[in-house]
C-alpha atoms as a PDB file:
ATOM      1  CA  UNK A   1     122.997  16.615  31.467  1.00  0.00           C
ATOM      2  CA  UNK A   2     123.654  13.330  29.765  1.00  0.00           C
ATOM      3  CA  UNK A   3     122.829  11.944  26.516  1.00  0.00           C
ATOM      4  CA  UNK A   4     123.214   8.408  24.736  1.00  0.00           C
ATOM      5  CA  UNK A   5     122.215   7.918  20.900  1.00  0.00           C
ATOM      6  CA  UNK A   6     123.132   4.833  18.966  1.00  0.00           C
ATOM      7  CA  UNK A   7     122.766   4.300  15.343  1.00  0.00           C
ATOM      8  CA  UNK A   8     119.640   2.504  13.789  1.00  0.00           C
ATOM      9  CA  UNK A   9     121.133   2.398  10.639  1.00  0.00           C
ATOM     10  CA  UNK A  10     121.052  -0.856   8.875  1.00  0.00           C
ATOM     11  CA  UNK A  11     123.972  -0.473   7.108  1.00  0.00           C
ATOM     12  CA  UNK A  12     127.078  -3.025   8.061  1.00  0.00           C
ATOM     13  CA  UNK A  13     129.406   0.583   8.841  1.00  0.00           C
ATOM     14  CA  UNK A  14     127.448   1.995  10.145  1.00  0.00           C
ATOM     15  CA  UNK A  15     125.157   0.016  12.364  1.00  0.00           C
ATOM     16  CA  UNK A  16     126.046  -0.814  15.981  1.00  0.00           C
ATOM     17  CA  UNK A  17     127.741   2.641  16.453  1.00  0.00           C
ATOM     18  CA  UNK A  18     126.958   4.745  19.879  1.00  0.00           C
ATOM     19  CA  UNK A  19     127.285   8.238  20.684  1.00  0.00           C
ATOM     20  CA  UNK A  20     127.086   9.186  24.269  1.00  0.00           C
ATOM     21  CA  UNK A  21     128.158  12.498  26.252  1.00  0.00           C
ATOM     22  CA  UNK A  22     127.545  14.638  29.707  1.00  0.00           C
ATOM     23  CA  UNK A  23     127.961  18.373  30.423  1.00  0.00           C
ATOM     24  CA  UNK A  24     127.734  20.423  33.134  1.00  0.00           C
ATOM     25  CA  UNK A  25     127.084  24.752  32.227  1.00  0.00           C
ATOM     26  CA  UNK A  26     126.604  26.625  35.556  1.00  0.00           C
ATOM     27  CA  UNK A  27     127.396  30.191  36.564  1.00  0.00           C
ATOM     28  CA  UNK A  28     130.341  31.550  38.239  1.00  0.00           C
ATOM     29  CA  UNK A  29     130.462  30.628  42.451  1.00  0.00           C
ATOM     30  CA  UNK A  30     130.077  33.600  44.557  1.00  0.00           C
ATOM     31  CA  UNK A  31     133.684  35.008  46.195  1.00  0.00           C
ATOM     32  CA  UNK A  32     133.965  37.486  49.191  1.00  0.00           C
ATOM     33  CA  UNK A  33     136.289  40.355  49.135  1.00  0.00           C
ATOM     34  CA  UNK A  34     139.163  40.481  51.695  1.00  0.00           C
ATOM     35  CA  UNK A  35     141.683  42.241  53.183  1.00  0.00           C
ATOM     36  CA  UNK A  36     144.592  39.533  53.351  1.00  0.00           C
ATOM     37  CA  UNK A  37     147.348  41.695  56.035  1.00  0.00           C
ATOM     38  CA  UNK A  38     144.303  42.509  58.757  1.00  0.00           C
ATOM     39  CA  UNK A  39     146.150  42.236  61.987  1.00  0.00           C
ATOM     40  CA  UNK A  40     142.612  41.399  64.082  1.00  0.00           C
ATOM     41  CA  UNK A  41     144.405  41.068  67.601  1.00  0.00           C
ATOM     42  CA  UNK A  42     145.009  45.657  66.520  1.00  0.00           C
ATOM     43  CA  UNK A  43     141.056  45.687  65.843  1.00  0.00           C
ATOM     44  CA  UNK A  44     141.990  45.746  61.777  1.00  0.00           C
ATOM     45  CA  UNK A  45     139.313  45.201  59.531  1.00  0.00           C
ATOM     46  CA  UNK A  46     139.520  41.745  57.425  1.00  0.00           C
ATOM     47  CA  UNK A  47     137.228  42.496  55.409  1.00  0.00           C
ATOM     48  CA  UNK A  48     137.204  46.267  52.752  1.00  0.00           C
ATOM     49  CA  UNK A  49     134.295  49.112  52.870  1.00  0.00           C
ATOM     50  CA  UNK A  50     132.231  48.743  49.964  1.00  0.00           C
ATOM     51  CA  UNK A  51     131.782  52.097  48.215  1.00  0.00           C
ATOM     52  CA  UNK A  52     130.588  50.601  44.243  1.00  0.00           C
ATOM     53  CA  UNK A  53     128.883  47.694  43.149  1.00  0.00           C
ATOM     54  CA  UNK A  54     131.933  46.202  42.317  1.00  0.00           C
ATOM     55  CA  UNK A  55     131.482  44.719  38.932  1.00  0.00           C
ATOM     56  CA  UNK A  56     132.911  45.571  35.558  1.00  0.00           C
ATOM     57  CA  UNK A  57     130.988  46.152  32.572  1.00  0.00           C
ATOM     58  CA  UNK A  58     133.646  43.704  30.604  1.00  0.00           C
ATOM     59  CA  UNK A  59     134.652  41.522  33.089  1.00  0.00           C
ATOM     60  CA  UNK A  60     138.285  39.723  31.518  1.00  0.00           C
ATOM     61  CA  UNK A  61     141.168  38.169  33.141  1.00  0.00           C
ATOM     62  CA  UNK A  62     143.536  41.315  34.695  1.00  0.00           C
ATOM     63  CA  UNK A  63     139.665  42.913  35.992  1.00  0.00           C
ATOM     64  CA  UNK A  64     137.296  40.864  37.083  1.00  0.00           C
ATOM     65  CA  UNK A  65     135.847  43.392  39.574  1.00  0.00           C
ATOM     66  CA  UNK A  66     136.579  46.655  40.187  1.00  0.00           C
ATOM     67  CA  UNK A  67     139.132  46.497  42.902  1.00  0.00           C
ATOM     68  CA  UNK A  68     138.621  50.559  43.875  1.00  0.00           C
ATOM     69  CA  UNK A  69     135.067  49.996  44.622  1.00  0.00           C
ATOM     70  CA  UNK A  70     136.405  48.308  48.061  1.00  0.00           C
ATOM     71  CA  UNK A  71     138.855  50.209  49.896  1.00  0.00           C
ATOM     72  CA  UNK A  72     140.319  49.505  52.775  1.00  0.00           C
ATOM     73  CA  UNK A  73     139.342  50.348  56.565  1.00  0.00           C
ATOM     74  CA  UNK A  74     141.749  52.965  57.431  1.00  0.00           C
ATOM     75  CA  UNK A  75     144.013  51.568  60.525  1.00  0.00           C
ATOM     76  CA  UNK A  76     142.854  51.944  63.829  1.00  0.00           C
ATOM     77  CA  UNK A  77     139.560  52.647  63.275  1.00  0.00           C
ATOM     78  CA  UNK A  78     138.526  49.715  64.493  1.00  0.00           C
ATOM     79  CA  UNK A  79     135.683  48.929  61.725  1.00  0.00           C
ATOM     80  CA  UNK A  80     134.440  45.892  60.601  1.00  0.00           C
ATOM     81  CA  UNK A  81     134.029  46.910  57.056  1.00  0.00           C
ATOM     82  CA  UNK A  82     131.089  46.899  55.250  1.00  0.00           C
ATOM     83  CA  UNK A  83     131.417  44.295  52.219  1.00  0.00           C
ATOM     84  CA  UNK A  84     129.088  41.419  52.482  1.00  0.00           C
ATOM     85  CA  UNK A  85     129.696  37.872  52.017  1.00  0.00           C
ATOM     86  CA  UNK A  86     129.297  36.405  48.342  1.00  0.00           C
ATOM     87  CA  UNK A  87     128.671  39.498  46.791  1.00  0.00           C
ATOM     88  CA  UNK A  88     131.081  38.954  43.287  1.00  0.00           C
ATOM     89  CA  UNK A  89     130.366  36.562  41.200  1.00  0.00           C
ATOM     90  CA  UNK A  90     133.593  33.694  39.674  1.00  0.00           C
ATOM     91  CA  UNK A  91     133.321  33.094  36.131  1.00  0.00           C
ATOM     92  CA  UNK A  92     130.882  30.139  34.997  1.00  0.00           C
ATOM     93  CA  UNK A  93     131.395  26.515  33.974  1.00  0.00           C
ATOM     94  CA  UNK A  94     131.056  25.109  30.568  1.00  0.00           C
ATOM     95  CA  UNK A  95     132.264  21.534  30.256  1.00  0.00           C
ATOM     96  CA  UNK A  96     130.946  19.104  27.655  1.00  0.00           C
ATOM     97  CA  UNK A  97     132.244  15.580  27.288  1.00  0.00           C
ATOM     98  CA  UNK A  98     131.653  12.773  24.385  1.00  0.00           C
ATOM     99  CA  UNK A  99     132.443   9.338  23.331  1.00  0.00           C
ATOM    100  CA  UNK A 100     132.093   7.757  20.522  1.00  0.00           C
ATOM    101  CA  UNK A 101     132.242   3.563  20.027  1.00  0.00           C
ATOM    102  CA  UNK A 102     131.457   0.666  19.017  1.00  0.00           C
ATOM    103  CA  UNK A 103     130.800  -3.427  20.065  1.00  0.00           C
ATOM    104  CA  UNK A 104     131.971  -5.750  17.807  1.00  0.00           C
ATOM    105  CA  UNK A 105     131.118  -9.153  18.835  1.00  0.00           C
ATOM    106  CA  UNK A 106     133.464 -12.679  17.358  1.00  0.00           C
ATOM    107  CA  UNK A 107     132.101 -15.832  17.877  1.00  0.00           C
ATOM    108  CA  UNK A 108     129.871 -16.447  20.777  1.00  0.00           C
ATOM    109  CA  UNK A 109     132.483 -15.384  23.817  1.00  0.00           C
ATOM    110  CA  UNK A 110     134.705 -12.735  22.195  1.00  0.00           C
ATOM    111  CA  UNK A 111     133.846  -8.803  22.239  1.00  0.00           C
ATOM    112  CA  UNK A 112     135.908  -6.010  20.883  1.00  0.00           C
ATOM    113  CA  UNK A 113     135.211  -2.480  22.424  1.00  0.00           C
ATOM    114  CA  UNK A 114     136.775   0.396  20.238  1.00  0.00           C
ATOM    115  CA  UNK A 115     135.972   3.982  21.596  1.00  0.00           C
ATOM    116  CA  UNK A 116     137.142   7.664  21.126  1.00  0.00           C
ATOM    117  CA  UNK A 117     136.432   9.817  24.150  1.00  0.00           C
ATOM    118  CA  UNK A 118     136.763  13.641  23.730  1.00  0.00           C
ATOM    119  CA  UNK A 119     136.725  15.724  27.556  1.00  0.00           C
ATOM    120  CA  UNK A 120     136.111  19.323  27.294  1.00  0.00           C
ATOM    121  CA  UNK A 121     134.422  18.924  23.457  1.00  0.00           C
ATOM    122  CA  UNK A 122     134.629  23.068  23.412  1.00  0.00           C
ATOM    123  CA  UNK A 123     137.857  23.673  24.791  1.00  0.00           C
ATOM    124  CA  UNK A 124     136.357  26.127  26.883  1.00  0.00           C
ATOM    125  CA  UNK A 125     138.676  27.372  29.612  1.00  0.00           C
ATOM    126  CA  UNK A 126     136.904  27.224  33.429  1.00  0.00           C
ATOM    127  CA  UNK A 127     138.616  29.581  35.848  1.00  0.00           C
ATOM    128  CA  UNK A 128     139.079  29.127  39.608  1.00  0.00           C
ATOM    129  CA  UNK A 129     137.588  32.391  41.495  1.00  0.00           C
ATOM    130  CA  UNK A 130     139.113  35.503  41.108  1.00  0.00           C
ATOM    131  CA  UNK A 131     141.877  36.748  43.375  1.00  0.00           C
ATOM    132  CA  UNK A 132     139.137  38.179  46.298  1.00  0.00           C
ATOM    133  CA  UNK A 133     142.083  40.002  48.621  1.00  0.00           C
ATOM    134  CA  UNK A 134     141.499  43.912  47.437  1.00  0.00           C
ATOM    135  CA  UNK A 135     145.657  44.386  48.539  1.00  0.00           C
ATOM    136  CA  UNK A 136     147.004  42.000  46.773  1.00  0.00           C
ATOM    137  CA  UNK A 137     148.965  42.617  43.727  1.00  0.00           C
ATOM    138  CA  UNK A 138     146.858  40.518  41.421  1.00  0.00           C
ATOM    139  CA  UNK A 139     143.318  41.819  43.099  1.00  0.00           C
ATOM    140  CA  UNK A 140     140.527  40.900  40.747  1.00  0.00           C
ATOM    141  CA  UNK A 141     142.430  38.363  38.703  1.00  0.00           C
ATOM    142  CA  UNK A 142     141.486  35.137  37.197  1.00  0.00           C
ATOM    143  CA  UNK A 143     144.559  33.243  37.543  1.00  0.00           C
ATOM    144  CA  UNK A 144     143.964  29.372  37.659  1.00  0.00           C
ATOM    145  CA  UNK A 145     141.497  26.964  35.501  1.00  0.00           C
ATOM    146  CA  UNK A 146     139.943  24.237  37.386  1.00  0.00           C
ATOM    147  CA  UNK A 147     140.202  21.900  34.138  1.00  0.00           C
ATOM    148  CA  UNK A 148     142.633  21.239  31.813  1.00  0.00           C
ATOM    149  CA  UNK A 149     141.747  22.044  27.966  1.00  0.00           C
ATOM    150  CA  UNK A 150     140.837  19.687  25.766  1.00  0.00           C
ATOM    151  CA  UNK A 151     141.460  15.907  25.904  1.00  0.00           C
ATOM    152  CA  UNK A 152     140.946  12.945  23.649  1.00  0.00           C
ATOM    153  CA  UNK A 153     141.515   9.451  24.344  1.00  0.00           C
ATOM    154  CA  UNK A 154     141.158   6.622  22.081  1.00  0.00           C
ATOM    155  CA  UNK A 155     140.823   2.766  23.614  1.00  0.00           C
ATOM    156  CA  UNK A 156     140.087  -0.497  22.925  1.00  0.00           C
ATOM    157  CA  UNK A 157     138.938  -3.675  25.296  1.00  0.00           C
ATOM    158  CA  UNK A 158     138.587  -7.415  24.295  1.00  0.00           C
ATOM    159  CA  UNK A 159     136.196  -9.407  26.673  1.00  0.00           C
ATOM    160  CA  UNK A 160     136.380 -12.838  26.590  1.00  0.00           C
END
């Protein structure tokens, strides 16, 4: 989404001022589970059986999913495993961005831009997918954000 607003006020302070933004709120990407030491030259499975649904009823960040739900395929029995594609779900996206500024104008040539920019209003954190390789150590984690917290910027830009 995007939005722009500016002031109709008629007051000297308060006139001329413009409020503008974008966000983006989406649900989490879909991840595959995956065995990350299948040897598939041995006939190893790469990816786990799937025994559960897989999800927890409170996902957080040490269990996203519920790593026992996908077990591995037992060596040398030359299975495929039976887990899907996409079947878990990352956490979603919330990221909302504003700015705030203003045009002052001097003489006929001269303009002075002042603005305060604010990136991730919320400070929502957005995590990368969840650690999707059912042997690792840190199966089912969410370990990385994909954007930083929150941001502000102020500026200021004479055109003449």
């Amino acid at each position: 989404m995007n939005f722009s607003w500016e002031s109709p006020a008629h007051n000297i302070f308060l006139r001329g001022w413009q409020f503008a933004g974008s966000g983006r709120f989406n649900t989490g990407s879909p991840s595959t589970p995956t065995v990350t030491s299948a040897n598939l030259a041995l006939g190893e499975a790469i990816r786990p059986n799937r025994i559960g649904k897989g999800t927890m009823p409170n996902p957080n960040l040490i269990e996203w999913f519920d790593v026992t739900d996908f077990p591995q395929v037992s060596e040398g029995a030359y299975g495929y495993g039976n887990s899907r594609r996409s079947i878990l779900d990352g956490s979603g996206m919330i990221a909302l961005n504003s700015a705030l500024s203003r045009n002052f104008r001097f003489q006929e040539r001269y303009h002075l831009q002042v603005r305060w920019e604010v990136l991730n209003v919320t400070n929502h954190p957005n995590f990368q997918l969840p650690e999707n390789a059912v042997n690792a150590i840190n199966a089912g984690t969410l370990t990385s954000v994909q954007s930083p917290g929150r941001e502000m910027q102020f500026g200021a830009r004479l055109s003449f």
